[in-house]
Protein backbone atom coordinates (compact mmCIF):
# COMPACT_ATOMS: atom_id res chain seq x y z
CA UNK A 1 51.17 207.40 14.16
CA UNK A 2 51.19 203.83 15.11
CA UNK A 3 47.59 203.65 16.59
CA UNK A 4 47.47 199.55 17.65
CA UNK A 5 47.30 198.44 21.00
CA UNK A 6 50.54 197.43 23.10
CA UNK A 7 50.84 193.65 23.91
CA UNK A 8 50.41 193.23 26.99
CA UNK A 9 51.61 189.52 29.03
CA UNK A 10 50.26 188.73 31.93
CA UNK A 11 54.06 186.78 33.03
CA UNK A 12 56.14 187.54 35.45
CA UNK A 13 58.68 185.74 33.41
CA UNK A 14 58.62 188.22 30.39
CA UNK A 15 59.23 191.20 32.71
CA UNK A 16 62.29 189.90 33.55
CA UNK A 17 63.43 189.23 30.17
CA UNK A 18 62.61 192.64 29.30
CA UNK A 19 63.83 194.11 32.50
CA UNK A 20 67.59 192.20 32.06
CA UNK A 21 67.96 193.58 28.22
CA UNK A 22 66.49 196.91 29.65
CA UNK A 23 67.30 197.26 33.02
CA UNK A 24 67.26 201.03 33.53
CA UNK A 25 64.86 201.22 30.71
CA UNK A 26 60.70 201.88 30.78
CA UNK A 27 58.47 199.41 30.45
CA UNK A 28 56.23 199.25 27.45
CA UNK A 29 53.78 202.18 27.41
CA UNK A 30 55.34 204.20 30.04
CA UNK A 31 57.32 207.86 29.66
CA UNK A 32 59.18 210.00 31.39
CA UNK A 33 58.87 213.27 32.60
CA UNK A 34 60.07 216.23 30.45
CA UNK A 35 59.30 220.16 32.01
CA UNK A 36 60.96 221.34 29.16
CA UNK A 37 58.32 220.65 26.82
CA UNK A 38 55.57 222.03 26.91
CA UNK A 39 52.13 220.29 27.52
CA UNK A 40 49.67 220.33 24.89
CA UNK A 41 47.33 223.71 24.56
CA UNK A 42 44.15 221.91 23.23
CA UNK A 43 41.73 220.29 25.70
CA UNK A 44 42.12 219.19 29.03
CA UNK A 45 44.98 216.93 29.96
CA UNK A 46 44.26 213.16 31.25
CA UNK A 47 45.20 212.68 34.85
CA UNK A 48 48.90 210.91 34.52
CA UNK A 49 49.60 207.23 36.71
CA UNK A 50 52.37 207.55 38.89
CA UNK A 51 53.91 203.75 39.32
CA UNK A 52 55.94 203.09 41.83
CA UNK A 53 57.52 199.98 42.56
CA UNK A 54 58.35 197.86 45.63
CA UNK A 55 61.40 197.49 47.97
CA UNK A 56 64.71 196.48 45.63
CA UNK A 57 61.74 196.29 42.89
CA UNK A 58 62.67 197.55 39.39
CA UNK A 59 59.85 199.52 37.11
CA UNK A 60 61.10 198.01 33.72
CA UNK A 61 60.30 194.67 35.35
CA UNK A 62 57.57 195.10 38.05
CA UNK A 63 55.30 197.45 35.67
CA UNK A 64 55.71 195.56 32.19
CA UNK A 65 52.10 194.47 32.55
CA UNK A 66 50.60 197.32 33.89
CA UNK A 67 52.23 200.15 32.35
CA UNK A 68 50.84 199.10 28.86
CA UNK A 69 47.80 198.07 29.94
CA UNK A 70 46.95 201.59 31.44
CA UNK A 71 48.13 203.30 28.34
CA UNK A 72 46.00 201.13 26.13
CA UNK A 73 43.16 202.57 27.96
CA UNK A 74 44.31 206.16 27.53
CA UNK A 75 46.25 206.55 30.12
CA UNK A 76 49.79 208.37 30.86
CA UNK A 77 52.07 206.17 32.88
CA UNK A 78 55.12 207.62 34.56
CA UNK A 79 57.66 204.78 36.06
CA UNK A 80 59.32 205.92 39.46
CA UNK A 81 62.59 204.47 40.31
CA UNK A 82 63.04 205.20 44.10
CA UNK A 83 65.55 203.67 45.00
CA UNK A 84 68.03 205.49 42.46
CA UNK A 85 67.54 208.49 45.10
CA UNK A 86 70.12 207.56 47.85
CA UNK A 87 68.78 208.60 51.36
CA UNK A 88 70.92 210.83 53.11
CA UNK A 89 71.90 211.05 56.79
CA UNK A 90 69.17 213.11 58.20
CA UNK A 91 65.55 211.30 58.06
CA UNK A 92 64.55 208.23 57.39
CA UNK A 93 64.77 206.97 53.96
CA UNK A 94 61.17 206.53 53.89
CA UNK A 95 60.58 210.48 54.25
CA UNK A 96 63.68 210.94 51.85
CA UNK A 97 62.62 208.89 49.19
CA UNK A 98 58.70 210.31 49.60
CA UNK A 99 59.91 214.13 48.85
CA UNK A 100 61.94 212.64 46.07
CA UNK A 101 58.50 211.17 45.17
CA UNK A 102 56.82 214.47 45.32
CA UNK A 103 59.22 216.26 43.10
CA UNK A 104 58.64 213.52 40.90
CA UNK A 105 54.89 214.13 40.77
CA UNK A 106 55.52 217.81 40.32
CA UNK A 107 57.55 217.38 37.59
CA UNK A 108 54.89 215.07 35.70
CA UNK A 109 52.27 217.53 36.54
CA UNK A 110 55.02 220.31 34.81
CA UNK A 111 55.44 217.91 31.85
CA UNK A 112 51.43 217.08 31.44
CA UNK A 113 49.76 220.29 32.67
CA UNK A 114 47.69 218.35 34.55
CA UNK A 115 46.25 219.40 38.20
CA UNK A 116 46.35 215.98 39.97
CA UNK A 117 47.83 212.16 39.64
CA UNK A 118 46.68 209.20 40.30
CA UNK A 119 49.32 206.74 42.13
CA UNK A 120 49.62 202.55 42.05
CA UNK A 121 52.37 201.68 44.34
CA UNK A 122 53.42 198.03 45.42
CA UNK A 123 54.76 196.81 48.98
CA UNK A 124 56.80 199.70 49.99
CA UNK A 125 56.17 201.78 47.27
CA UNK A 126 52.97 202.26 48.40
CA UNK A 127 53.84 203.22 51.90
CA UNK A 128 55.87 205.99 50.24
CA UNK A 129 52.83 207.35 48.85
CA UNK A 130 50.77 206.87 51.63
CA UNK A 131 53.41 208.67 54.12
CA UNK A 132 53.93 211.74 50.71
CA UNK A 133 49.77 212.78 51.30
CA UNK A 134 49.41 211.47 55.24
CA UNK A 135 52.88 212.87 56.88
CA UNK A 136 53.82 215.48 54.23
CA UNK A 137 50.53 217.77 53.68
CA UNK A 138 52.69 221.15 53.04
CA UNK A 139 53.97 219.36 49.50
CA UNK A 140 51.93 220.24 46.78
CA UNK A 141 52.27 217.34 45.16
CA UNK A 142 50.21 215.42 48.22
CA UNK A 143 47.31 217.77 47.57
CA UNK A 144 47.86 216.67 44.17
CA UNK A 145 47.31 212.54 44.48
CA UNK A 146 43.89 212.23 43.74
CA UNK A 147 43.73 208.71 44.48
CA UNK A 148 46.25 205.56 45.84
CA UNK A 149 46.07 202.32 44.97
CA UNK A 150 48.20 199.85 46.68
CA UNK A 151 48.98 196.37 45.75
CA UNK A 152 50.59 193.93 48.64
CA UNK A 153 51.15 197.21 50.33
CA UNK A 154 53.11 197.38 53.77
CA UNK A 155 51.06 199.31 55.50
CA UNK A 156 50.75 197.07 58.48
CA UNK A 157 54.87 196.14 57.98
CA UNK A 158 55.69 192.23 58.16
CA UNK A 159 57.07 189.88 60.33
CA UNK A 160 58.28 188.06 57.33
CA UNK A 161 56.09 184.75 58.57
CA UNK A 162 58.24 185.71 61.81
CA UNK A 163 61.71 186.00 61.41
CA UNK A 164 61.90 189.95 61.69
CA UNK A 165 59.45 189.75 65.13
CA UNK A 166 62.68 189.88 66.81
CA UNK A 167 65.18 192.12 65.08
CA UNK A 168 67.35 192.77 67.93
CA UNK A 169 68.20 188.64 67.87
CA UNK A 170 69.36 188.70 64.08
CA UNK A 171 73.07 187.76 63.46
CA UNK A 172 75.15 191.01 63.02
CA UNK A 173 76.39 189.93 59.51
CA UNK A 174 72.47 189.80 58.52
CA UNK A 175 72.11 193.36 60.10
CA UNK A 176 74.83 194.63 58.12
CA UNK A 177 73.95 192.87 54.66
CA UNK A 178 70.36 194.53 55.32
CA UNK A 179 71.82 197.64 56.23
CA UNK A 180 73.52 197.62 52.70
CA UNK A 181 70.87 195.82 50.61
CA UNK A 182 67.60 196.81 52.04
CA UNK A 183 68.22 200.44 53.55
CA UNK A 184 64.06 200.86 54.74
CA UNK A 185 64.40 197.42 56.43
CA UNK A 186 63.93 198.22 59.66
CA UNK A 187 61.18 201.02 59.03
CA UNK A 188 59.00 197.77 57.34
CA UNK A 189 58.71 196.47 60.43
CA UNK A 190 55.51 196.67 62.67
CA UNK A 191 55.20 199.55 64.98
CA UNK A 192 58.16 201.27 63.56
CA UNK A 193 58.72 205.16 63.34
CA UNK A 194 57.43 205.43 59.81
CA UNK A 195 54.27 203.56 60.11
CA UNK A 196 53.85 204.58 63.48
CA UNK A 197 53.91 208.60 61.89
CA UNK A 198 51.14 207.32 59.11
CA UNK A 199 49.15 206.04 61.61
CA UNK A 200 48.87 209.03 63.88
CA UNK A 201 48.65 211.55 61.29
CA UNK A 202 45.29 213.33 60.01
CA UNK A 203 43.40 211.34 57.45
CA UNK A 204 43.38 212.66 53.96
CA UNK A 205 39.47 213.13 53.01
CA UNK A 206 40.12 214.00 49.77
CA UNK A 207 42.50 210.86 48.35
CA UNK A 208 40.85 207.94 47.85
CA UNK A 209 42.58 204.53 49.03
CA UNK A 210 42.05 201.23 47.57
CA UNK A 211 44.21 198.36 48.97
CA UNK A 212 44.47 195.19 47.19
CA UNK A 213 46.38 191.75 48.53
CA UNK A 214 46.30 188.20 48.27
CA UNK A 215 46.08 185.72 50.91
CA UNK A 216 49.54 183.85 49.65
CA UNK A 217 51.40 186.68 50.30
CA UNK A 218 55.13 185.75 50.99
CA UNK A 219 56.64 188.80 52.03
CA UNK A 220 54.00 190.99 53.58
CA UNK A 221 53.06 188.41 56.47
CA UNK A 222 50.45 188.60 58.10
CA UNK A 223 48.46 190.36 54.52
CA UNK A 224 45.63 191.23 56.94
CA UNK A 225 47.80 193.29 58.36
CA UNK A 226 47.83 195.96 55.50
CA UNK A 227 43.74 195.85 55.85
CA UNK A 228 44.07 196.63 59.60
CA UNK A 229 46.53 199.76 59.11
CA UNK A 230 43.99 201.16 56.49
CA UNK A 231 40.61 200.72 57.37
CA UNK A 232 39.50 203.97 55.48
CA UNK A 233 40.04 202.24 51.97
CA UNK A 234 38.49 200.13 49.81
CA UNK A 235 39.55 196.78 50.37
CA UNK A 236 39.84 193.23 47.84
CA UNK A 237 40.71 190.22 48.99
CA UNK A 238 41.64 188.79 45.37
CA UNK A 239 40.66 185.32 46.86
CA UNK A 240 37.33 186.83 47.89
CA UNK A 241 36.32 187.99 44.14
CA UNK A 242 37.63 185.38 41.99
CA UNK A 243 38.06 181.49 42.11
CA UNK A 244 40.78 180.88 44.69
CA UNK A 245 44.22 182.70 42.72
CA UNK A 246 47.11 181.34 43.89
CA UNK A 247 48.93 185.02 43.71
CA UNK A 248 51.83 185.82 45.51
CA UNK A 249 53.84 189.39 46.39
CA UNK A 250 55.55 189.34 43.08
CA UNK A 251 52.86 187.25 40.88
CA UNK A 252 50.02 190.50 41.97
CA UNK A 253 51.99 192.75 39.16
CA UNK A 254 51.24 190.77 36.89
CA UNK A 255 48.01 188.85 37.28
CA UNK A 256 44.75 189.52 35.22
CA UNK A 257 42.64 189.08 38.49
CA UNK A 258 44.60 192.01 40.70
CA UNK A 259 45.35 194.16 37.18
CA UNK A 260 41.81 194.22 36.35
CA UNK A 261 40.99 195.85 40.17
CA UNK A 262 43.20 198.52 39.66
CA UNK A 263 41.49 199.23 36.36
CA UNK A 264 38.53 199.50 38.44
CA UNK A 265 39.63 201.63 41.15
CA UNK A 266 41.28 204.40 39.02
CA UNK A 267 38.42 207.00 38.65
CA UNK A 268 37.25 207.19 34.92
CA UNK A 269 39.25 209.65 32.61
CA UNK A 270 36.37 211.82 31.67
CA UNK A 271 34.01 212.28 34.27
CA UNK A 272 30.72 211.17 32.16
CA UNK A 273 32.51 207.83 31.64
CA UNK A 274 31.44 204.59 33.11
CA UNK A 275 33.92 202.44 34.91
């Protein structure tokens, strides 16, 4: 058994290479879920990463830095695609694709044996987890996320530096192409019925939030506006902790600075171990 350490590049332009030869594949260090085998009997399981990627985001490319980077430090990572799982007509697509998420999660706990997961979502994707352990409390799998971590998350929506503040004034042909492209469009936007039902829903004591943006954001505009919505987590500022990154929406996947944060904020693997 090959024992090395993955390579792991800190370039967005490798994960795309990688992601257009594999482009339904895994990235580097990352597995799916199998219930029909059976975990291992000896010792206790490691808590498994659930990665989950942004709006029209694509794991082989978005997690090809993180994925092996988690399993060189022991880690399981488990990729989830959500936007393979096609909303239907009741619901928003936001709730559909979150109990999609929690089946997910239960099947990884079925696969691992392990009690609870750990979750890194980014932009969107870490709305859906938010809205899986805020909205959705009866799921087992949301009394099974330990702990979310969100990079460039949408918790706050965006105005996209002001052209969705009006939504009702955009061209019908740019409705419809939304419609079609970007099906959770109109539930990113602030005040709407999905981040509306996060907001007023009880607070989940037990999961532990971390939210980490940059201030060149492109697509999540204003970024304080994901540190308003969530006041209850721990909060970086990558421009606040390191000399002035110039990271934006996409570049925070892949970045040393915001990669080594969510080292940090996972909890260790055994509990005597130092962070």
């Amino acid at each position: 058994m090959d024992t090395r350490p993955l390579p792991v590049h800190y370039s967005r332009r490798a994960a795309l290479r990688h992601s257009a030869t594999h482009p339904r594949g895994l990235p580097p260090g990352a597995r799916r879920p199998d219930p029909d085998t059976p975990p291992p009997p000896t010792g206790a399981p490691v808590v498994p990463v659930i990665l989950i990627h942004g709006t029209n985001g694509r794991s082989s490319c978005d997690w090809y830095t993180l994925a092996p980077l988690l399993a060189n430090d022991g880690r399981d990572v488990y990729p989830f695609d959500w936007r393979r799982a096609r909303p239907g007509p009741d619901g928003t697509a936001t709730h559909r694709h979150a109990l999609e998420l929690a089946a997910f999660i239960d099947t990884v706990r079925a696969t691992t044996g392990a009690t609870q997961v750990d979750v890194v979502g980014h932009s969107w994707g870490a709305v859906l987890a938010h809205y899986l352990v805020r909205c959705l409390p009866a799921e087992p799998a949301a009394g099974a996320v330990r702990s979310v971590i969100g990079l460039a998350p949408t918790y706050g929506g965006t105005t996209l530096h002001g052209l969705l503040r009006h939504p009702h004034r955009l061209p019908a042909g740019l409705r419809r192409w939304l419609d079609a492209k970007i099906p959770t469009w109109q539930e990113q936007l602030p005040g709407s019925e999905v981040l509306t039902a996060i907001r007023n829903a009880p607070p989940a004591p037990a999961v532990r939030f971390t939210t980490i943006v940059t201030r060149y954001d492109q697509m999540v505009t204003p970024y304080t506006a994901s540190l308003a919505a969530a006041p209850h987590a721990t909060q970086v500022v990558l421009q606040q902790r390191t000399r002035r990154p110039v990271i934006g929406h996409l570049g925070i996947l892949h970045h040393p600075a915001s990669l080594s944060h969510v080292l940090t904020a996972l909890p260790p693997i055994h509990p005597h171990q130092p962070a």
